[in-house]
PDB file of N, CA and C in Angstrom:
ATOM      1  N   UNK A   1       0.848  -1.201   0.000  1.00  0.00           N
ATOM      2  CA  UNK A   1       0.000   0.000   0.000  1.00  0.00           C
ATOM      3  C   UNK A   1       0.881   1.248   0.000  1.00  0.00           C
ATOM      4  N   UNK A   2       0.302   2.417  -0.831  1.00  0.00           N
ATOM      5  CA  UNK A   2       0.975   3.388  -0.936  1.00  0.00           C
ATOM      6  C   UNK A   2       1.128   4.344  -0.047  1.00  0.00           C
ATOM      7  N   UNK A   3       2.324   5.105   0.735  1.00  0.00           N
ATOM      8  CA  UNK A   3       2.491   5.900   1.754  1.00  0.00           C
ATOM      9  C   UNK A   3       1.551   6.611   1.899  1.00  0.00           C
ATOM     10  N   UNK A   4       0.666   7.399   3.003  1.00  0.00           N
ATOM     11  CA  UNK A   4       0.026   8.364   2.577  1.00  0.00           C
ATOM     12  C   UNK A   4       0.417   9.712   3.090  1.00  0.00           C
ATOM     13  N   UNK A   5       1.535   9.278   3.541  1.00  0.00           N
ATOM     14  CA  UNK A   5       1.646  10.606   4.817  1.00  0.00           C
ATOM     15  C   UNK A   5       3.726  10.881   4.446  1.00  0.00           C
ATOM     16  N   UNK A   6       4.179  11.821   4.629  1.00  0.00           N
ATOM     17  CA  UNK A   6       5.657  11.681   4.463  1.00  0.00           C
ATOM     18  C   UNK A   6       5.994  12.656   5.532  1.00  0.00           C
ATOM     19  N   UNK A   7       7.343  12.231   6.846  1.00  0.00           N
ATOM     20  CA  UNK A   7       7.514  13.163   7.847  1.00  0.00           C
ATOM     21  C   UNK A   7       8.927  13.450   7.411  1.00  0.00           C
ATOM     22  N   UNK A   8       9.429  13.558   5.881  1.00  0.00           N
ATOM     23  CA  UNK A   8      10.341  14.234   5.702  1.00  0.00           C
ATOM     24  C   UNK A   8      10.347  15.915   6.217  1.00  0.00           C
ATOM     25  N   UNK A   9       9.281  16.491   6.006  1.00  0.00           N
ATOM     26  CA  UNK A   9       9.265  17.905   6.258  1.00  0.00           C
ATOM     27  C   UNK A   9       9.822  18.253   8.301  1.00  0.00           C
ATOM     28  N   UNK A  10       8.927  17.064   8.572  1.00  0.00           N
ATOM     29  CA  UNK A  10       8.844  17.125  10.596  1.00  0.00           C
ATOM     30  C   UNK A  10      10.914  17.237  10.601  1.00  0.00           C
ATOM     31  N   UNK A  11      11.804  15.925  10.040  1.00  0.00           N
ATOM     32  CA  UNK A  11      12.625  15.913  10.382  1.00  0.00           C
ATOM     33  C   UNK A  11      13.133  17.323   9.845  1.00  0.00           C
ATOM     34  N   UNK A  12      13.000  17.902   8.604  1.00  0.00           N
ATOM     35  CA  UNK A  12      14.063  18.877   7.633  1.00  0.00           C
ATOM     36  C   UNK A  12      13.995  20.356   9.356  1.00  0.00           C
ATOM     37  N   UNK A  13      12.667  20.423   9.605  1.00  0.00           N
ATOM     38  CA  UNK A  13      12.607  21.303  10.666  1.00  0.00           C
ATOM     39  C   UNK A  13      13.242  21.038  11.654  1.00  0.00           C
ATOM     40  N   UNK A  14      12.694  19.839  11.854  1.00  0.00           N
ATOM     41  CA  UNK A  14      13.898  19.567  13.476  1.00  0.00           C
ATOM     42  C   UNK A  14      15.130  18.331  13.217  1.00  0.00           C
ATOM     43  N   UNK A  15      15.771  18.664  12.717  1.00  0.00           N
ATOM     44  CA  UNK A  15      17.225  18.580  12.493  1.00  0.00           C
ATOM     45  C   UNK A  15      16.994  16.925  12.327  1.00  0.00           C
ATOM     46  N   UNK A  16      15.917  16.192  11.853  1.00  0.00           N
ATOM     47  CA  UNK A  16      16.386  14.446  11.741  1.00  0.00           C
ATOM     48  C   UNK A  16      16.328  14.375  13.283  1.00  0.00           C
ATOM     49  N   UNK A  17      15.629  14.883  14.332  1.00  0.00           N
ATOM     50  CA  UNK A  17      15.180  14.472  15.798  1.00  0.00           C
ATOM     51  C   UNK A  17      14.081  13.493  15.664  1.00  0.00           C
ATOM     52  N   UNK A  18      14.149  12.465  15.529  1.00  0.00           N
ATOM     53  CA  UNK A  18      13.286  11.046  15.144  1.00  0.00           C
ATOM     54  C   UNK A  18      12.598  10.982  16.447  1.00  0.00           C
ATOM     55  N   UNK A  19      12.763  11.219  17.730  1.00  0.00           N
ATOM     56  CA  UNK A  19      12.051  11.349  18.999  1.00  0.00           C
ATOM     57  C   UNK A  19      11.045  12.393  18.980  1.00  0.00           C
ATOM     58  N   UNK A  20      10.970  13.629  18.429  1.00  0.00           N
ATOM     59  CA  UNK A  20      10.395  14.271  17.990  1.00  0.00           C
ATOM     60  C   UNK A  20       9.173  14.102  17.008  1.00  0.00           C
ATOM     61  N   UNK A  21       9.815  13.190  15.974  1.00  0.00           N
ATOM     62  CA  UNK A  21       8.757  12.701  14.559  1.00  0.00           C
ATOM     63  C   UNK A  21       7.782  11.772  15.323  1.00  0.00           C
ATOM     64  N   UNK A  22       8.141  11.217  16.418  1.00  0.00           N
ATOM     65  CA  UNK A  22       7.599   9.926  16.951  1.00  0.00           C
ATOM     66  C   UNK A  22       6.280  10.776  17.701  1.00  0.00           C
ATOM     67  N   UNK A  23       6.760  11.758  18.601  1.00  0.00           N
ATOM     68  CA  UNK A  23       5.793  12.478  19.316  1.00  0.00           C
ATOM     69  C   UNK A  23       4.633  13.225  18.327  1.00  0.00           C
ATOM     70  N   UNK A  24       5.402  13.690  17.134  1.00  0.00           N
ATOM     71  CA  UNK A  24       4.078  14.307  16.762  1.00  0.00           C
ATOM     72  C   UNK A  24       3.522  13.541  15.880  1.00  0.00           C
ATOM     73  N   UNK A  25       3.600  11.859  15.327  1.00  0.00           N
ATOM     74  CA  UNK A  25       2.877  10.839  15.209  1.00  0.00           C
ATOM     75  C   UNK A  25       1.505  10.286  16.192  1.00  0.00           C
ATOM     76  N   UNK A  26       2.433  10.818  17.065  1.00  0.00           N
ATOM     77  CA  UNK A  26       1.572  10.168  18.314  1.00  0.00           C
ATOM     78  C   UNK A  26       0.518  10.864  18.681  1.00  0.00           C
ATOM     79  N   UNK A  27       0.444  12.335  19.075  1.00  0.00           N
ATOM     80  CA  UNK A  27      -0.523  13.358  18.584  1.00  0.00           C
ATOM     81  C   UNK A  27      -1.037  13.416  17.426  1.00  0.00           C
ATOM     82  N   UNK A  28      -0.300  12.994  16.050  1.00  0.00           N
ATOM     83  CA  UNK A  28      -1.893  12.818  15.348  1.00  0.00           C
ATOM     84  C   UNK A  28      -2.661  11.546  15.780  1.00  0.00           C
ATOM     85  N   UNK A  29      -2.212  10.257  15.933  1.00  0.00           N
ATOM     86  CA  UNK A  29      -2.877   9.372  16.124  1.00  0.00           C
ATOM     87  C   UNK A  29      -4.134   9.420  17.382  1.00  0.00           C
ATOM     88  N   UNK A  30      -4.011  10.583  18.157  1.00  0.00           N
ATOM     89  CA  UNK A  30      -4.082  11.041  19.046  1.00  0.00           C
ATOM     90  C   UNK A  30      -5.552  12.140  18.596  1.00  0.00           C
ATOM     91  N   UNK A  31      -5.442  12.789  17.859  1.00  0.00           N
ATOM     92  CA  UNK A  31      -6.062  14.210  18.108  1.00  0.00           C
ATOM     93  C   UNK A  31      -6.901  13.875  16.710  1.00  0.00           C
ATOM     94  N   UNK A  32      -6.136  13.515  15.302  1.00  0.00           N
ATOM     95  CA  UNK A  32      -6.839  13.954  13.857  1.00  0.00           C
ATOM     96  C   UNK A  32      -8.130  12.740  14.194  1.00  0.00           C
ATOM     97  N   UNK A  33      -8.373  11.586  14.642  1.00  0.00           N
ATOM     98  CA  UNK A  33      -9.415  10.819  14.368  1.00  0.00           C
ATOM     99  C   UNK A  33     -10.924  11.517  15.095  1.00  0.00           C
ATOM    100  N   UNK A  34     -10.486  12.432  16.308  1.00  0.00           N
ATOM    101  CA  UNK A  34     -11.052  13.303  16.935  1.00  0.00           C
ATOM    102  C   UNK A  34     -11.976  14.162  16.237  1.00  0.00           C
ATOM    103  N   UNK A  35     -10.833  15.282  15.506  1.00  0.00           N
ATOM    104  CA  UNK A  35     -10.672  16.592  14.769  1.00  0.00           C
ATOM    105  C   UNK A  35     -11.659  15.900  13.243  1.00  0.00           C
ATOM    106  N   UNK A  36     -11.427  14.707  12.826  1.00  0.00           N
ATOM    107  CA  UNK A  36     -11.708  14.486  11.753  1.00  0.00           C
ATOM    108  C   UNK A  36     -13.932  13.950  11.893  1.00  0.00           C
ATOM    109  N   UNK A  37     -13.788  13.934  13.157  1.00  0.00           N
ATOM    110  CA  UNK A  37     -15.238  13.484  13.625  1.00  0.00           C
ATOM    111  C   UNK A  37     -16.081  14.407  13.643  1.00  0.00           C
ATOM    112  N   UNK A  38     -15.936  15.395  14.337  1.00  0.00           N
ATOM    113  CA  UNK A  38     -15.991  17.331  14.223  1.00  0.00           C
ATOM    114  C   UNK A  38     -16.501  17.745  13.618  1.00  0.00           C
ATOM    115  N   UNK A  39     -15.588  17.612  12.197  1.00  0.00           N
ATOM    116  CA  UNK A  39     -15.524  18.283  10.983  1.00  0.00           C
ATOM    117  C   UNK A  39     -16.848  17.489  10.605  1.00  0.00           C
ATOM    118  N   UNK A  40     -17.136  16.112  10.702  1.00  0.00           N
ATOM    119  CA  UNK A  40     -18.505  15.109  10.147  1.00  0.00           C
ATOM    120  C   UNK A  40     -19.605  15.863  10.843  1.00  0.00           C
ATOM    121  N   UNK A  41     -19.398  16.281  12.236  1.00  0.00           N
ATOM    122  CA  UNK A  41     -20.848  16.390  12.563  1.00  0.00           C
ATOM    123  C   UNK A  41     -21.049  17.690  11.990  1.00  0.00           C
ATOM    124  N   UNK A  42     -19.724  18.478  12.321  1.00  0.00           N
ATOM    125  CA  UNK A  42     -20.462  19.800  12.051  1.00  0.00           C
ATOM    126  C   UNK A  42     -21.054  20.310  10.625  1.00  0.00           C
ATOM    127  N   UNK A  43     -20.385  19.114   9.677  1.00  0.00           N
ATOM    128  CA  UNK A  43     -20.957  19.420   8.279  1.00  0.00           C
ATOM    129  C   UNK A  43     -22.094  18.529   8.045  1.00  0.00           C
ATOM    130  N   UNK A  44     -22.457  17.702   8.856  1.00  0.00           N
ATOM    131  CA  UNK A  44     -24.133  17.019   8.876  1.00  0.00           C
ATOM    132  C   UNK A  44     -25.016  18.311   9.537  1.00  0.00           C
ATOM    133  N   UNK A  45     -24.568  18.802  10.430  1.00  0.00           N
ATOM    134  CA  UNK A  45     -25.433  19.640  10.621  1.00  0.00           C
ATOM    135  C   UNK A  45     -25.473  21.625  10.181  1.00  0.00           C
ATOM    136  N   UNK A  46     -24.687  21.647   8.961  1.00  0.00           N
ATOM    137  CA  UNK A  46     -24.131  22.472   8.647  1.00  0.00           C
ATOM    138  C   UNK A  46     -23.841  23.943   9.754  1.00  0.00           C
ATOM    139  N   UNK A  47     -23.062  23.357  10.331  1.00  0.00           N
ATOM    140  CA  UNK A  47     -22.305  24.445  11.297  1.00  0.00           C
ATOM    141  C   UNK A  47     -21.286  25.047  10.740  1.00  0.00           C
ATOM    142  N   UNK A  48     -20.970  25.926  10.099  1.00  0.00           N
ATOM    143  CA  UNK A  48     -20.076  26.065   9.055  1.00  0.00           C
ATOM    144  C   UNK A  48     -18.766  27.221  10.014  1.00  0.00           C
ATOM    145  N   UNK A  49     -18.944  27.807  11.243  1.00  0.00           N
ATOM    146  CA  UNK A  49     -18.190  28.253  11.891  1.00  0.00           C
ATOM    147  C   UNK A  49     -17.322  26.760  12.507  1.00  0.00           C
ATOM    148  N   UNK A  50     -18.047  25.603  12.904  1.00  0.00           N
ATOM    149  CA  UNK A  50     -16.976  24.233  13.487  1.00  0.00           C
ATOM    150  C   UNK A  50     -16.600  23.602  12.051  1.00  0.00           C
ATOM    151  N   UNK A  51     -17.618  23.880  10.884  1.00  0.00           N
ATOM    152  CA  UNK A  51     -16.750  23.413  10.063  1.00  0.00           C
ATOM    153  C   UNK A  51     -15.031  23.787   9.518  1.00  0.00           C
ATOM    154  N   UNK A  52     -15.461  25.449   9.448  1.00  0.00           N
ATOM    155  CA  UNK A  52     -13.861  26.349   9.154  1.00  0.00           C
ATOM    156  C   UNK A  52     -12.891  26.127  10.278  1.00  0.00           C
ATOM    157  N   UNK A  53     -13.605  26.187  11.484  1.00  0.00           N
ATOM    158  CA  UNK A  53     -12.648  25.730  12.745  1.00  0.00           C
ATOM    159  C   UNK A  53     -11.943  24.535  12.529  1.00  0.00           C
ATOM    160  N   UNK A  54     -12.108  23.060  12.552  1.00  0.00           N
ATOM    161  CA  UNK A  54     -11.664  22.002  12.571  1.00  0.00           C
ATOM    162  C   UNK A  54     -11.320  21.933  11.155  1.00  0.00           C
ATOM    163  N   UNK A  55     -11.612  22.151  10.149  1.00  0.00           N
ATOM    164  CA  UNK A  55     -10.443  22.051   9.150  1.00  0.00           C
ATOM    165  C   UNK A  55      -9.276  23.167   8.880  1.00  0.00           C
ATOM    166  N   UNK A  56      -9.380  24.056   9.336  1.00  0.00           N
ATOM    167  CA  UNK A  56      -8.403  25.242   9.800  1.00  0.00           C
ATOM    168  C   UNK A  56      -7.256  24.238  10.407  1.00  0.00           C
ATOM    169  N   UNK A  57      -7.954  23.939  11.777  1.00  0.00           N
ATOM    170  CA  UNK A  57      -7.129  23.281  12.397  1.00  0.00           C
ATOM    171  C   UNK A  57      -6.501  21.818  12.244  1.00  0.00           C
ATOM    172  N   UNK A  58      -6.894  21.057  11.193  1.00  0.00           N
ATOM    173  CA  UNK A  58      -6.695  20.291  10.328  1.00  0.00           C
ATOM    174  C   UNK A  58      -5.694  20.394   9.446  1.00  0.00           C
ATOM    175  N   UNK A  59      -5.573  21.645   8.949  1.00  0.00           N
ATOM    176  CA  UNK A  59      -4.877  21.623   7.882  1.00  0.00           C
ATOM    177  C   UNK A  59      -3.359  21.956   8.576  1.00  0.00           C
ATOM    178  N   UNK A  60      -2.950  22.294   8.963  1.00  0.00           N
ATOM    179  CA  UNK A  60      -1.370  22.599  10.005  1.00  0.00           C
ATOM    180  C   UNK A  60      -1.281  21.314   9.488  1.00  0.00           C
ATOM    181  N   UNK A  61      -2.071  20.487  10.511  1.00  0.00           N
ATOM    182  CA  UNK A  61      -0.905  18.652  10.411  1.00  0.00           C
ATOM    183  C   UNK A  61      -1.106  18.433   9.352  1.00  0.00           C
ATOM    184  N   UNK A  62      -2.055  18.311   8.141  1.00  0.00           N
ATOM    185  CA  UNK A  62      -2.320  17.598   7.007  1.00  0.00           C
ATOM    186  C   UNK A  62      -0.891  17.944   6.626  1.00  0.00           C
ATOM    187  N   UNK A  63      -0.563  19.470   6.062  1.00  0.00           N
ATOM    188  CA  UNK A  63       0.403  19.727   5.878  1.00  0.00           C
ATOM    189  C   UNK A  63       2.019  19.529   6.466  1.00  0.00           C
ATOM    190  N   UNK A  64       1.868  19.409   7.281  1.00  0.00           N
ATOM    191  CA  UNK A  64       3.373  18.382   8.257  1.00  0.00           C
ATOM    192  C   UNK A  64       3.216  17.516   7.716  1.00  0.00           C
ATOM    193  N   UNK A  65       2.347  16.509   7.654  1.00  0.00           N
ATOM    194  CA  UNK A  65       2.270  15.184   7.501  1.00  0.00           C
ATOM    195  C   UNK A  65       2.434  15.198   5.929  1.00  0.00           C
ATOM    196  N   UNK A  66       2.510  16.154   4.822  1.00  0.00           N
ATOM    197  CA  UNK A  66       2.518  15.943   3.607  1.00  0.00           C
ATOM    198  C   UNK A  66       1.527  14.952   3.018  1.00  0.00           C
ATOM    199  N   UNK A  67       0.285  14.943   3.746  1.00  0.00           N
ATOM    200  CA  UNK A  67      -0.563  13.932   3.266  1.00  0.00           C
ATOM    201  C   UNK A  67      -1.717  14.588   1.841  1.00  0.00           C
ATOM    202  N   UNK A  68      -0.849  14.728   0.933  1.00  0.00           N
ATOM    203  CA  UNK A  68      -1.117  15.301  -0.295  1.00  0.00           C
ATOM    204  C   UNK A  68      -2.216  14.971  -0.982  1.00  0.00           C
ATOM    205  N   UNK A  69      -2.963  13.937  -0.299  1.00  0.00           N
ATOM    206  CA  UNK A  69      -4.487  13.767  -0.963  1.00  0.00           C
ATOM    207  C   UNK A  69      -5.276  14.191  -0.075  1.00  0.00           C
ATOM    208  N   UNK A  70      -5.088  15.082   0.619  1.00  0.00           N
ATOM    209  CA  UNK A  70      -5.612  15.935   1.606  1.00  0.00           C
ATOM    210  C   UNK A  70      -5.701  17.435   1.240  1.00  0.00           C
ATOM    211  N   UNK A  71      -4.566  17.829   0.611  1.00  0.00           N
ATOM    212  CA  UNK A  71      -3.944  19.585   0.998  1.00  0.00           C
ATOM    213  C   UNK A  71      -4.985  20.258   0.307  1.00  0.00           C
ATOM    214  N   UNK A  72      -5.899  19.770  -1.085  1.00  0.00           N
ATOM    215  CA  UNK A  72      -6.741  20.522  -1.657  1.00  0.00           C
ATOM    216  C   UNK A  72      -7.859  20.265  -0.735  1.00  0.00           C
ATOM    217  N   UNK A  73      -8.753  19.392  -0.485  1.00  0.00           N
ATOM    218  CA  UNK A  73     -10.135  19.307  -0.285  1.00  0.00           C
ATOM    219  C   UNK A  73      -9.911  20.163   1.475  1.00  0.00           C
ATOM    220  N   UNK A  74      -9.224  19.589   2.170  1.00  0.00           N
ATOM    221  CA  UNK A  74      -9.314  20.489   3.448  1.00  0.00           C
ATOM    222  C   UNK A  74      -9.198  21.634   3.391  1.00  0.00           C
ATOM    223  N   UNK A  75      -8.347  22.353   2.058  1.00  0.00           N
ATOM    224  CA  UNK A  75      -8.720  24.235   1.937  1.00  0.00           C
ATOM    225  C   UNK A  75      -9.883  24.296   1.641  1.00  0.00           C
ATOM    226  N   UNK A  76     -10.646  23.640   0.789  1.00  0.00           N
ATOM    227  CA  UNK A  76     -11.762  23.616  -0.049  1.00  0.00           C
ATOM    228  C   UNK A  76     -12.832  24.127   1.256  1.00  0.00           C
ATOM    229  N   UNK A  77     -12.913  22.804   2.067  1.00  0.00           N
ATOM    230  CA  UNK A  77     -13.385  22.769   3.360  1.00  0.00           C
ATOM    231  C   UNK A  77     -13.722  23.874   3.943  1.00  0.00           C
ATOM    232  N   UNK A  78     -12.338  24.151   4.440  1.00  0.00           N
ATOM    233  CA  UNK A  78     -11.637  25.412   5.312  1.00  0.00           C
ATOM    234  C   UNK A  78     -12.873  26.635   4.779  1.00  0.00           C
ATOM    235  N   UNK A  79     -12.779  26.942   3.274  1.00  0.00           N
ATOM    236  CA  UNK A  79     -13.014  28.292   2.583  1.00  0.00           C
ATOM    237  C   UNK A  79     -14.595  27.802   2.832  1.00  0.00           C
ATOM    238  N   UNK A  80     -15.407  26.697   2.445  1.00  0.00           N
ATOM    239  CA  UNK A  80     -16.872  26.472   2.416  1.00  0.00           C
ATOM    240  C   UNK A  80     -17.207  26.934   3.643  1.00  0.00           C
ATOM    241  N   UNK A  81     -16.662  26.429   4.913  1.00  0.00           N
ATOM    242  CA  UNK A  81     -17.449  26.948   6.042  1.00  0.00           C
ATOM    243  C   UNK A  81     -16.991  27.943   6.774  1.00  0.00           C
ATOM    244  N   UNK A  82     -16.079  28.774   6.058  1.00  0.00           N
ATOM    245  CA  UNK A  82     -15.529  30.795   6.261  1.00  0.00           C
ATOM    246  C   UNK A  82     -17.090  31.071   5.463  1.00  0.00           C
ATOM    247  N   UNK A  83     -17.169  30.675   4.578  1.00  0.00           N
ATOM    248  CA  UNK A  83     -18.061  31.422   3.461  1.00  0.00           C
ATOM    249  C   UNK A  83     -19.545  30.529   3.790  1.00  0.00           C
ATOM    250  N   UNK A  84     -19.677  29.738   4.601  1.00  0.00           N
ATOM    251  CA  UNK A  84     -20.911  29.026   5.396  1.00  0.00           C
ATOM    252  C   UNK A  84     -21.777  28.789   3.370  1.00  0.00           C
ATOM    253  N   UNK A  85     -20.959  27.856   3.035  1.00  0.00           N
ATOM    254  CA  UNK A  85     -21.213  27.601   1.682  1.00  0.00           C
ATOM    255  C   UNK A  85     -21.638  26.079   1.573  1.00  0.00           C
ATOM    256  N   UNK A  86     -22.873  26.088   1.390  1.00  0.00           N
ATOM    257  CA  UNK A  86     -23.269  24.393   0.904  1.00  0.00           C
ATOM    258  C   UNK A  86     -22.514  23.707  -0.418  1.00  0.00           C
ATOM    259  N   UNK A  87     -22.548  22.696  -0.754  1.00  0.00           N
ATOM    260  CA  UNK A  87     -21.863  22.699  -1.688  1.00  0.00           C
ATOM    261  C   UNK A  87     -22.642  21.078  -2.206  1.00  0.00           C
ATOM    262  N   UNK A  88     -23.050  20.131  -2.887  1.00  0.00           N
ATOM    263  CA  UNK A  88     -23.396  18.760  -3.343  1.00  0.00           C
ATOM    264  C   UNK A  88     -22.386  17.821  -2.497  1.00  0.00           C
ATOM    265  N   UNK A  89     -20.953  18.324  -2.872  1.00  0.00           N
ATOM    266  CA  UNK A  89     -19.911  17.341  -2.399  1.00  0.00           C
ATOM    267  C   UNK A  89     -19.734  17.673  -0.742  1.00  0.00           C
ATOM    268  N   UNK A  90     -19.789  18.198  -0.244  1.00  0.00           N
ATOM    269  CA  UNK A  90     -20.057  19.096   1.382  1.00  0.00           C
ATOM    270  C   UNK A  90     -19.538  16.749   1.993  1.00  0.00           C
ATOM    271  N   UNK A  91     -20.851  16.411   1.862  1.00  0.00           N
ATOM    272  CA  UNK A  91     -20.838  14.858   2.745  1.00  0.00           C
ATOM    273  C   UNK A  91     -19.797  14.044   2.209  1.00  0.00           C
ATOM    274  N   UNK A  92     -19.812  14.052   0.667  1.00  0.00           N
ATOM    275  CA  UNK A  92     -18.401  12.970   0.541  1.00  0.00           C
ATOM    276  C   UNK A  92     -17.395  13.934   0.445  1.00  0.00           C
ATOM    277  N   UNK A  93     -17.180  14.948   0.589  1.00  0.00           N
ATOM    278  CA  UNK A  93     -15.633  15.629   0.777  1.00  0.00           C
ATOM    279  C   UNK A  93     -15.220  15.081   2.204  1.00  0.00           C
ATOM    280  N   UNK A  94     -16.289  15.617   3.466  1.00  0.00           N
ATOM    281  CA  UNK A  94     -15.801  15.347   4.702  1.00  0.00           C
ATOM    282  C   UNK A  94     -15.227  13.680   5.193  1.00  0.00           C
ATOM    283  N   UNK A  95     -16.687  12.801   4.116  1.00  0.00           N
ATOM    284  CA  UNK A  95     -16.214  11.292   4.506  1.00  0.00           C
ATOM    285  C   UNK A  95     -14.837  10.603   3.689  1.00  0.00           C
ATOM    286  N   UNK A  96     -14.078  11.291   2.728  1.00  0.00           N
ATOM    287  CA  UNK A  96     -13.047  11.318   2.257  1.00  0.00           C
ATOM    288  C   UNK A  96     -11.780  11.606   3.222  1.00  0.00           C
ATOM    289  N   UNK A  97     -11.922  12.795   3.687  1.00  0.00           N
ATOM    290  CA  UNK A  97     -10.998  13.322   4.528  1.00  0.00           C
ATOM    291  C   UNK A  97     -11.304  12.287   5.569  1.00  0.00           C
ATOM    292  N   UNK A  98     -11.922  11.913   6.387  1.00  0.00           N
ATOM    293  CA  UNK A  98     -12.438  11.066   7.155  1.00  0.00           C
ATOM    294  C   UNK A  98     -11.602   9.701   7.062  1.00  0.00           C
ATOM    295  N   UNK A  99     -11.760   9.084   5.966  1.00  0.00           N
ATOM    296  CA  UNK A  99     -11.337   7.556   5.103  1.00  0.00           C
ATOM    297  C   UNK A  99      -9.964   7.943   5.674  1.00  0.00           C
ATOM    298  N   UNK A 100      -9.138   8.685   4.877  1.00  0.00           N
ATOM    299  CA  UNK A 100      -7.838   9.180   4.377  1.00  0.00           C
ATOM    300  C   UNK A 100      -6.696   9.330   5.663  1.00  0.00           C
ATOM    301  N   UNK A 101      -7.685  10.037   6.931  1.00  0.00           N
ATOM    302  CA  UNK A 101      -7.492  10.525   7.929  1.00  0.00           C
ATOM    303  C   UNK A 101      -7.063   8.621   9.036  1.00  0.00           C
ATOM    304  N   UNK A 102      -8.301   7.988   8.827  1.00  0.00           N
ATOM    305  CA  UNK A 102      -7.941   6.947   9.557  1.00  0.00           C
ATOM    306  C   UNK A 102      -6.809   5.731   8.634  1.00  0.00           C
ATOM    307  N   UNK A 103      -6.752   5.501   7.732  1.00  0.00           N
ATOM    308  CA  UNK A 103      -5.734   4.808   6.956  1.00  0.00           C
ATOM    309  C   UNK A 103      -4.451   5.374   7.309  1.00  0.00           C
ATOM    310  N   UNK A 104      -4.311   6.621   7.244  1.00  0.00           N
ATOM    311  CA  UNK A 104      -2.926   7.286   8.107  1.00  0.00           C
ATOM    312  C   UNK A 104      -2.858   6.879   9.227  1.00  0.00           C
ATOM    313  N   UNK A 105      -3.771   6.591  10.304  1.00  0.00           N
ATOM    314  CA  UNK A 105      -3.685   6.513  11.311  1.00  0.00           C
ATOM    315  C   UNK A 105      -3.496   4.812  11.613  1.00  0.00           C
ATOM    316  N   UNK A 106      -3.581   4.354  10.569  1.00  0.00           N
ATOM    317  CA  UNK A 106      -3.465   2.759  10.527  1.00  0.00           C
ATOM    318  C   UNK A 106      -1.900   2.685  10.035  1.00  0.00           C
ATOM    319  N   UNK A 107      -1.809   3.234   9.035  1.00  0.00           N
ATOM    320  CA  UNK A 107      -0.147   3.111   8.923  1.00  0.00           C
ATOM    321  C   UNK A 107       0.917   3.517  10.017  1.00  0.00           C
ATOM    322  N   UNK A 108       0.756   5.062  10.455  1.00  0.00           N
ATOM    323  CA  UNK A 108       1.571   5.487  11.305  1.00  0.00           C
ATOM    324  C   UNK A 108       1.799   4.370  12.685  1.00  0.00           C
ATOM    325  N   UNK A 109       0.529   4.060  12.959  1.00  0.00           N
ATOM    326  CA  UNK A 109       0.401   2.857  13.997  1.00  0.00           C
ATOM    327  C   UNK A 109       1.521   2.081  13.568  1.00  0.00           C
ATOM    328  N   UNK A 110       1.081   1.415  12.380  1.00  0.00           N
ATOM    329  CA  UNK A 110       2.024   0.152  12.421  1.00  0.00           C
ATOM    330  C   UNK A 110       3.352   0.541  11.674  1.00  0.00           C
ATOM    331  N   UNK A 111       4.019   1.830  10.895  1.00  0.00           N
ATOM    332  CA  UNK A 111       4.958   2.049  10.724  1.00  0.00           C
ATOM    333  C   UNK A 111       6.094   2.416  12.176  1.00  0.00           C
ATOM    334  N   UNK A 112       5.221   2.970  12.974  1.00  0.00           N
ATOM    335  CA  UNK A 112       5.955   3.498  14.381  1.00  0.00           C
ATOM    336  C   UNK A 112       5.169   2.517  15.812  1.00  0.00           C
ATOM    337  N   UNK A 113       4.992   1.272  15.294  1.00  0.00           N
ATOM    338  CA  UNK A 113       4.827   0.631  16.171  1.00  0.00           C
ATOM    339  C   UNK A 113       4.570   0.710  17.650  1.00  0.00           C
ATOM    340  N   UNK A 114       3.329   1.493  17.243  1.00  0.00           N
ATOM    341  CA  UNK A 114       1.986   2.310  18.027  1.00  0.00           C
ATOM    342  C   UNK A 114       0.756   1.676  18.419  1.00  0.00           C
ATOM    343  N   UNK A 115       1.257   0.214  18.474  1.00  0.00           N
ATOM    344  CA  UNK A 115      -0.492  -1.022  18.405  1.00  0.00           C
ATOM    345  C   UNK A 115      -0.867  -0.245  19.476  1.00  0.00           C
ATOM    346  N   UNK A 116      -0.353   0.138  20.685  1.00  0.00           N
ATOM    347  CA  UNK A 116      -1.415   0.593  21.672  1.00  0.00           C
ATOM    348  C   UNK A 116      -1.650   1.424  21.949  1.00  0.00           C
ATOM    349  N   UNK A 117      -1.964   2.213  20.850  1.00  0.00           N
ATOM    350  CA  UNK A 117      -2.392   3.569  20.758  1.00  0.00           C
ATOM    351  C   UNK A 117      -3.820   3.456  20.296  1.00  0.00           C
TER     352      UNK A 117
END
């Protein structure tokens, strides 16, 4: 299966500190399955201030994480619920990010040997 996530960028910042890459693995595994739940309700119930919130705040790690089938639809996101904008794709954008969000979280697990997380 193909990478989905690359923490080349985490090390280029902090000098190849692999104790570091590990911690902020661990916080996403930690926080995005959370953040990524959020973003579901608040766009089932079109809350479009928790929608811009949680993909705002989404997008920081997407971007650390270089998880590049992410970086468009979470701006997309981001801008729909600044602009409290319905959209057709609104439910499968979020359950995409959603999918995308936990498969990372299945790899990082078992790339950084995180089962009990």
């Amino acid at each position: 299966m193909k990478k989905l996530y690359n923490t080349e960028a985490i090390l280029k910042t902090h000098y190849g500190d692999e104790e570091f890459v590990r911690t902020m693995v661990e916080l996403f595994i930690e926080h995005l399955p959370e953040m990524s739940a959020e973003l579901q309700k608040a766009s089932a119930k079109k809350d479009w201030a928790n929608l811009y919130f949680y993909a705002h705040k989404m997008k920081a790690t997407i971007d650390l994480f270089s998880i590049e089938s992410l970086t468009d639809i979470i701006r997309k996101l981001e801008k729909q619920g600044k602009a409290a904008a319905d959209s057709k794709t609104l439910k499968q954008d979020v359950d995409y990010v959603s999918d995308v969000i936990n498969a990372c979280v299945a790899q990082l697990k078992n790339d950084f040997a995180l089962a009990g997380h």
